[in-house]
C-alpha atoms as a PDB file:
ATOM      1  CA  UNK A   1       0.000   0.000   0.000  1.00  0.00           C
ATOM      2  CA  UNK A   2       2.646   2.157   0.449  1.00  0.00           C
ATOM      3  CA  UNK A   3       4.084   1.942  -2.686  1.00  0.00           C
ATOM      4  CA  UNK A   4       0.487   3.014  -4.069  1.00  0.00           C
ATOM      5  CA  UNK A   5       0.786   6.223  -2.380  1.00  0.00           C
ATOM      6  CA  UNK A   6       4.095   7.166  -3.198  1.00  0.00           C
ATOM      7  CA  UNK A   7       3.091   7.471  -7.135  1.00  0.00           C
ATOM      8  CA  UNK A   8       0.232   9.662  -6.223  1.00  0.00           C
ATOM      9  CA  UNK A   9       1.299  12.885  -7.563  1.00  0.00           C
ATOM     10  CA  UNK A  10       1.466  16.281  -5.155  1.00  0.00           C
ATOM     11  CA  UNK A  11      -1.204  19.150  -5.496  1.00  0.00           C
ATOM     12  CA  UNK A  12      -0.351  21.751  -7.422  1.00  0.00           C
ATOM     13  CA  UNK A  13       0.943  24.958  -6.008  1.00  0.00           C
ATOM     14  CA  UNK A  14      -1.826  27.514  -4.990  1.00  0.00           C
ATOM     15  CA  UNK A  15      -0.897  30.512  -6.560  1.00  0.00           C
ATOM     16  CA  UNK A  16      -4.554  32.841  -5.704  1.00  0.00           C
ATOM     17  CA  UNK A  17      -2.487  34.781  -3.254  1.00  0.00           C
ATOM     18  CA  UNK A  18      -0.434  36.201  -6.298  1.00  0.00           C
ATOM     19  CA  UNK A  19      -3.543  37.188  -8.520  1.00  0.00           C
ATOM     20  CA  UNK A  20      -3.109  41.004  -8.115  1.00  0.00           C
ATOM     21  CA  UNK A  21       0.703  41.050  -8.767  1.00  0.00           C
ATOM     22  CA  UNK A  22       0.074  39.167 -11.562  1.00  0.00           C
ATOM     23  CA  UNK A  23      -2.614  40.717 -13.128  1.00  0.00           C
ATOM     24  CA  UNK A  24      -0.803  44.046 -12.537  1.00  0.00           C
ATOM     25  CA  UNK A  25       2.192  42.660 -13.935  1.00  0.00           C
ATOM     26  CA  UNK A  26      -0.081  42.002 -17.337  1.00  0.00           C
ATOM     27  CA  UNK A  27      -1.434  44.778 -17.666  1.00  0.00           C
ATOM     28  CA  UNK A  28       1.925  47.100 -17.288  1.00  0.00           C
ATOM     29  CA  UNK A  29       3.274  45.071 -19.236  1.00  0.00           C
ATOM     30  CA  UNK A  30       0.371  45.127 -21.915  1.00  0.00           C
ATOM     31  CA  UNK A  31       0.256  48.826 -21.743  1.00  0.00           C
ATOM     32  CA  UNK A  32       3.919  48.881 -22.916  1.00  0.00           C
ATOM     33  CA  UNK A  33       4.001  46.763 -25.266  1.00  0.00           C
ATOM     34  CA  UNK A  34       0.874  48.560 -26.882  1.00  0.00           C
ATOM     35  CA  UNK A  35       3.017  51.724 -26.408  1.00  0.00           C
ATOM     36  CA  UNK A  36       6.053  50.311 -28.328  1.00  0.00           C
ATOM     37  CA  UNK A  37       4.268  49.381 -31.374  1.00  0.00           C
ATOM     38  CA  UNK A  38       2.065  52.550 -31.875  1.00  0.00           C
ATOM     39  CA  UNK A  39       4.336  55.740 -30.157  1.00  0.00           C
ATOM     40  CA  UNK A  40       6.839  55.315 -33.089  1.00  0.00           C
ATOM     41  CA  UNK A  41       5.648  54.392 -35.313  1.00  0.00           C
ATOM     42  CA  UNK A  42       2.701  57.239 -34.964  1.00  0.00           C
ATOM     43  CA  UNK A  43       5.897  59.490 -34.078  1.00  0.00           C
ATOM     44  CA  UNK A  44       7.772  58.687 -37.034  1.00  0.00           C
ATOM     45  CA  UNK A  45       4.922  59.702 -39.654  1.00  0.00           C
ATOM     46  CA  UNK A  46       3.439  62.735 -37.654  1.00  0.00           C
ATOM     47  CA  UNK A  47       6.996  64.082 -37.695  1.00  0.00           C
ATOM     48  CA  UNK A  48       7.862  63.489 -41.322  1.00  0.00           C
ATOM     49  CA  UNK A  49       4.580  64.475 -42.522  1.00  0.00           C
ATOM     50  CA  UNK A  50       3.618  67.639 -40.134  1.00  0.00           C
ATOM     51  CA  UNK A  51       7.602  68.921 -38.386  1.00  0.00           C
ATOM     52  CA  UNK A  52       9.776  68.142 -41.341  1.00  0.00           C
ATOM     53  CA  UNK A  53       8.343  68.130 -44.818  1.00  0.00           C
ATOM     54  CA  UNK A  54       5.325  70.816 -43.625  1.00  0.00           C
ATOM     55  CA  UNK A  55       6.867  72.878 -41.041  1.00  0.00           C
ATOM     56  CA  UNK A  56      10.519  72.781 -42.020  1.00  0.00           C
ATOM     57  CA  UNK A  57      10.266  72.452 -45.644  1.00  0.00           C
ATOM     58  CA  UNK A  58      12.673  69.003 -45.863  1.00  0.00           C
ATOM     59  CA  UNK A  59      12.753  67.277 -48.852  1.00  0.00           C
ATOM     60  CA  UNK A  60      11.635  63.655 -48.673  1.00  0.00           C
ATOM     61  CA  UNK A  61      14.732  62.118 -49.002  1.00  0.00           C
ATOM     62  CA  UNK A  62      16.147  64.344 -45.388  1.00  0.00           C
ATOM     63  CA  UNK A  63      12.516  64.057 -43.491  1.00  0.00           C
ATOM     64  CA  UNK A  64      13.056  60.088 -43.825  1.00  0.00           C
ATOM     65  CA  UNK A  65      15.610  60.216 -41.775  1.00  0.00           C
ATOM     66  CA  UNK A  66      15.242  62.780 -39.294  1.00  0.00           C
ATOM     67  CA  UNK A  67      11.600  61.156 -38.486  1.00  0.00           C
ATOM     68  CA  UNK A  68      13.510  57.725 -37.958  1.00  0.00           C
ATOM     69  CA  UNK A  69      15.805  59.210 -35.026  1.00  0.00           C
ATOM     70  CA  UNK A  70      12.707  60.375 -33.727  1.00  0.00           C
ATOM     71  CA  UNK A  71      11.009  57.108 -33.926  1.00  0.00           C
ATOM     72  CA  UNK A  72      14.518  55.879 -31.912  1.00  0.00           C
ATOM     73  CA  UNK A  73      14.224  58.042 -29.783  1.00  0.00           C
ATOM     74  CA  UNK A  74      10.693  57.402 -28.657  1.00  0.00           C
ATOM     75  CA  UNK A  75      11.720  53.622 -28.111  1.00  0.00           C
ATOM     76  CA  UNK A  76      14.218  54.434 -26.049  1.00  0.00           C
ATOM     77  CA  UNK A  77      11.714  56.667 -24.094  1.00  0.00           C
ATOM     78  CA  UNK A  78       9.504  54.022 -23.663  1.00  0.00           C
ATOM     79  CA  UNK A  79      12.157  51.335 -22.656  1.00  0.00           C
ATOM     80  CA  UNK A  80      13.356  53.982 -19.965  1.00  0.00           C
ATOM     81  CA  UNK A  81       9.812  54.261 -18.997  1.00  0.00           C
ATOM     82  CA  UNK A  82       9.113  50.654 -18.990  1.00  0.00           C
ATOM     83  CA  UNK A  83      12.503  49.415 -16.807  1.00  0.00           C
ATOM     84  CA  UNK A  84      11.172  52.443 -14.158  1.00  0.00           C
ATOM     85  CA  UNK A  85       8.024  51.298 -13.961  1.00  0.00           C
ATOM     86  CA  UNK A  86       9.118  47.868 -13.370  1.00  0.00           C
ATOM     87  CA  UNK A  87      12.011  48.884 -11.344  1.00  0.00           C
ATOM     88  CA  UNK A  88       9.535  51.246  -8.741  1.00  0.00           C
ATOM     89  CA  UNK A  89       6.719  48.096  -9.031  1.00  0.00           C
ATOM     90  CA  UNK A  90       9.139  45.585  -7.903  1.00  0.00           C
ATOM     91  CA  UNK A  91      10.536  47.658  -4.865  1.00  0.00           C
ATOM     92  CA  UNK A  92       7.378  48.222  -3.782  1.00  0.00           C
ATOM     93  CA  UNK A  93       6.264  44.756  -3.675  1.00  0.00           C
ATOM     94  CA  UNK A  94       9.366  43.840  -1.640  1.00  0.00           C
ATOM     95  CA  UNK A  95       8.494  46.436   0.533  1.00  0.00           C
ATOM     96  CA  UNK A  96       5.230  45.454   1.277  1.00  0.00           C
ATOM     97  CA  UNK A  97       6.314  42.318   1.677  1.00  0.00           C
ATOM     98  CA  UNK A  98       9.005  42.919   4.577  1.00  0.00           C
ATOM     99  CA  UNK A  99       6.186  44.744   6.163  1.00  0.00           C
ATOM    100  CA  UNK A 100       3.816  41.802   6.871  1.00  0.00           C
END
C-alpha cells in the first residue's frame, strides 16, 4: 500500500495569493508593449509628414531620416519608462512584503 501512495502525484501549487501582482504585472506590461508598437511608429509619420516636410520644408529624401531618429528616440523613451516602472513596481512589492 505504500508503494500506491508514493506514485500519487502532489497538489499543485496555490498561486490565488499572487492574482493582483500578476494581473498588474499584465497589464503594465500590456500597456507597454501597446506603447512600443504605436508611439513610433505614430511618431515617425506625424513628424515626417507635419515637423519636417510641412513645417521645415525638408525634402523627402532628409525628413526620412530625421523622423527615424525620432522614432529611436521614442523607443528608447519608452524602454526607460518601462525598466522604471518595473524597477519602482518591484521595490514596492518587496516592501510590502518585509512589512507583513
Amino acid at each position: 500500500m505504500e508503494r500506491y501512495a508514493k506514485d500519487i502525484p502532489a497538489p499543485a501549487p496555490d498561486f490565488r495569493g499572487n492574482d493582483g501582482s500578476l494581473v498588474a504585472a499584465l497589464k503594465t506590461l500590456l500597456f507597454f508593449t501597446v506603447l512600443m508598437v504605436t508611439l513610433p511608429i505614430g511618431l515617425y509619420f506625424a513628424s515626417k509628414a507635419y515637423v519636417f516636410e510641412a513645417s521645415m520644408g525638408m525634402s523627402n529624401k532628409d525628413s526620412y531620416f530625421y523622423a527615424a531618429i525620432v522614432a529611436v528616440v521614442a523607443v528608447h523613451v519608452v524602454l526607460a519608462l518601462f525598466v522604471y516602472v518595473a524597477w519602482n513596481e518591484g521595490s514596492r512589492q518587496y516592501r510590502e512584503g518585509k512589512q507583513d
